[in-house]
Protein backbone atom coordinates (compact mmCIF):
# COMPACT_ATOMS: atom_id res chain seq x y z
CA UNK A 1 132.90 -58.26 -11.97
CA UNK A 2 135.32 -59.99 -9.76
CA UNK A 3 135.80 -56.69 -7.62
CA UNK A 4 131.94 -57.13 -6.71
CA UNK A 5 132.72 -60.64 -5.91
CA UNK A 6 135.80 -60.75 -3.63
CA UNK A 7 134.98 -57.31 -2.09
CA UNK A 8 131.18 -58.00 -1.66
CA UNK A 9 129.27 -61.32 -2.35
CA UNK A 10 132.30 -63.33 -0.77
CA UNK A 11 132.22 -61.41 2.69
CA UNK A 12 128.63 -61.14 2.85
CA UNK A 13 128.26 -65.03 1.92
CA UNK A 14 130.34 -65.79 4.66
CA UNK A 15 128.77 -63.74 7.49
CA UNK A 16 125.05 -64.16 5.72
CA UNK A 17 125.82 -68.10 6.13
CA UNK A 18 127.27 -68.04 9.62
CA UNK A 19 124.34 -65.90 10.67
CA UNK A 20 121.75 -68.20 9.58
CA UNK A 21 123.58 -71.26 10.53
CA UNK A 22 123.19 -69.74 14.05
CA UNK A 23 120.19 -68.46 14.15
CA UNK A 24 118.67 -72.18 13.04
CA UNK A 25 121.29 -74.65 15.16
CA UNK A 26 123.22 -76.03 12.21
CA UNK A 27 119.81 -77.64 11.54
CA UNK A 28 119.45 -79.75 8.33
CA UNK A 29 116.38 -80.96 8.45
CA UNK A 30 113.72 -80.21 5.38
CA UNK A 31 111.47 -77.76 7.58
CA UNK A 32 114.87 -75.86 8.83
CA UNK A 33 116.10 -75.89 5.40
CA UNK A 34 112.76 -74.21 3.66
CA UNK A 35 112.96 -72.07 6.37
CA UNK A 36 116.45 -70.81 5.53
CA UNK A 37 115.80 -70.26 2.01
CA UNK A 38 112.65 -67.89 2.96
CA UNK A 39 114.56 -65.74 4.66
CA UNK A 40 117.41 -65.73 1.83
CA UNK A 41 114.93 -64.90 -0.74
CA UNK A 42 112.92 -62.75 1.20
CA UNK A 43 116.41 -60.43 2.45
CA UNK A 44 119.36 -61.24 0.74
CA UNK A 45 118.64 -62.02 -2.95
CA UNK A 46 116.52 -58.71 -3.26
CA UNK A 47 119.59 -56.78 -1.83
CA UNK A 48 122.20 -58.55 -3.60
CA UNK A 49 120.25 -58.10 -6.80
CA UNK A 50 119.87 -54.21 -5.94
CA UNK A 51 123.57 -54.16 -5.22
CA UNK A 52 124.98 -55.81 -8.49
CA UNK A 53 122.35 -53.51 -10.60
CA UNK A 54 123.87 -50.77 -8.82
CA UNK A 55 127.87 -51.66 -9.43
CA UNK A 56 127.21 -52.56 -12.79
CA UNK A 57 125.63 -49.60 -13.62
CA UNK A 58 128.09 -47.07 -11.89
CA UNK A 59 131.09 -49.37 -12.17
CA UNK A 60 131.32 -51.43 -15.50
CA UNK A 61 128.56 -48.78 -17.41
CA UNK A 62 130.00 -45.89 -16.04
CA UNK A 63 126.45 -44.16 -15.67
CA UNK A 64 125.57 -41.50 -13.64
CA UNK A 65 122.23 -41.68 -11.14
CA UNK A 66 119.68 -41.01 -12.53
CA UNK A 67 120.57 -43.26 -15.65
CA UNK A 68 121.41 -46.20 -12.84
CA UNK A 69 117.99 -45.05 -11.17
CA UNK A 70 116.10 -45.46 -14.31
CA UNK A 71 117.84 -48.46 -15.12
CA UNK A 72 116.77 -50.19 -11.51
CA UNK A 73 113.61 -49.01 -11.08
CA UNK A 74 112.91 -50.74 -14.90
CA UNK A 75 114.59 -53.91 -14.72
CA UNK A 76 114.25 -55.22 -11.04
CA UNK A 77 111.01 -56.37 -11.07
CA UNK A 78 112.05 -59.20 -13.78
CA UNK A 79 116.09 -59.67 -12.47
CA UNK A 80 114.31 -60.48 -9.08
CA UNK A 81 111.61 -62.62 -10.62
CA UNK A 82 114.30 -64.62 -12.35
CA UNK A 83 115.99 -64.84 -9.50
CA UNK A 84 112.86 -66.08 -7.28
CA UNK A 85 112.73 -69.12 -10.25
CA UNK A 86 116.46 -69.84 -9.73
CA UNK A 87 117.71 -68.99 -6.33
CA UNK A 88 115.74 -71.23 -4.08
CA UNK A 89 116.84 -74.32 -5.35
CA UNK A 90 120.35 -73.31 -5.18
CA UNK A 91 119.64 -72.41 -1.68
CA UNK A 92 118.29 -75.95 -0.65
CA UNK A 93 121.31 -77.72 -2.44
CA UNK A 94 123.50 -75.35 -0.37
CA UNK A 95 121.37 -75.32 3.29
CA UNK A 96 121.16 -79.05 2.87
CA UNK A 97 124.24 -80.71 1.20
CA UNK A 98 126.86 -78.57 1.48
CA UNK A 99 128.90 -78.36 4.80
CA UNK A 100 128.87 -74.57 6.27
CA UNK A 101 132.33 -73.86 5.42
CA UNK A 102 132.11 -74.47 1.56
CA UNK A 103 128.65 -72.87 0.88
CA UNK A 104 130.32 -69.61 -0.12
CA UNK A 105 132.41 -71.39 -2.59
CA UNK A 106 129.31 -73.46 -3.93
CA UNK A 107 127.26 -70.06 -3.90
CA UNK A 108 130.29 -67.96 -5.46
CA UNK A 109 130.46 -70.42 -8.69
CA UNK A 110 126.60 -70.22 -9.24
CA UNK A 111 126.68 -66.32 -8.38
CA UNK A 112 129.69 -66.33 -11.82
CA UNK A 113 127.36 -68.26 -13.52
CA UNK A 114 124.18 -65.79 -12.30
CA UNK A 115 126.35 -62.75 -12.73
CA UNK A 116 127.29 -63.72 -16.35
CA UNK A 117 123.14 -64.24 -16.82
CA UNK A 118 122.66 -60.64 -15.44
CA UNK A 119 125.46 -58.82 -17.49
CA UNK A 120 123.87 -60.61 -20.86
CA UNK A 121 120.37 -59.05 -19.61
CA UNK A 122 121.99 -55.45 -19.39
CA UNK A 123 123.72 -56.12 -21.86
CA UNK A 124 121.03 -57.19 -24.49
CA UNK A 125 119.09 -54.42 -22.69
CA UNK A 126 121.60 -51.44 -23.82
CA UNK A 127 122.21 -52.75 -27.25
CA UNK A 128 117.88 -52.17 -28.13
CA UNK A 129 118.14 -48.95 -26.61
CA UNK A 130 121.19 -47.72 -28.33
């Protein structure tokens, strides 16, 4: 888990963050900020989401494809539900309270907390199956 999140979610935070601080001026403002967390919900949460079903299922599971596959194409809809109830208010905290250069850190201590959430869903998943 902490190979996904020093080798992935902390680089991509960074950039992701810098990129929309540019593209919206450093703004702060309440229509700026909803704006921001559209466009993280509506491109980076379902792509991080796909990318931590997909390391956890080749990478701590140890599954092959078409078991990952399977696993995705089942469980997505409701991991990216959940995260459409919890994500955007994490995202206006972050957009407007936190300065630029410690919303990684902010977002990298909710993402343990999310990750944990997600690994007791696959978890709980595999042990009815099994």
């Amino acid at each position: 888990m902490q190979l996904f999140g020093c080798a992935y979610l902390g680089p991509f935070g960074h950039f992701y963050h810098t990129l929309l601080d540019k593209l919206f001026k450093g703004k702060k403002d309440n229509a700026t900020v909803v704006k921001k967390v559209v466009v993280d919900q509506l491109t980076a949460s379902p792509w991080n989401n796909l990318m931590f079903m997909l390391y956890y299922g080749f990478v701590i599971e140890g599954r092959q494809w078409i078991h990952v596959k399977s696993k995705i194409k089942k469980e997505y809809p409701s991991v990216q539900y959940a995260s459409w109830t919890f994500w955007p208010v994490i995202g206006w905290i972050n957009h407007r309270h936190v300065p630029l250069q410690f919303r990684v850190i902010v977002q990298s201590f909710v993402a343990m907390c999310w990750g944990i959430f997600l690994s007791l869903k696959a978890r709980s998943m595999t042990l009815t199956k099994d």
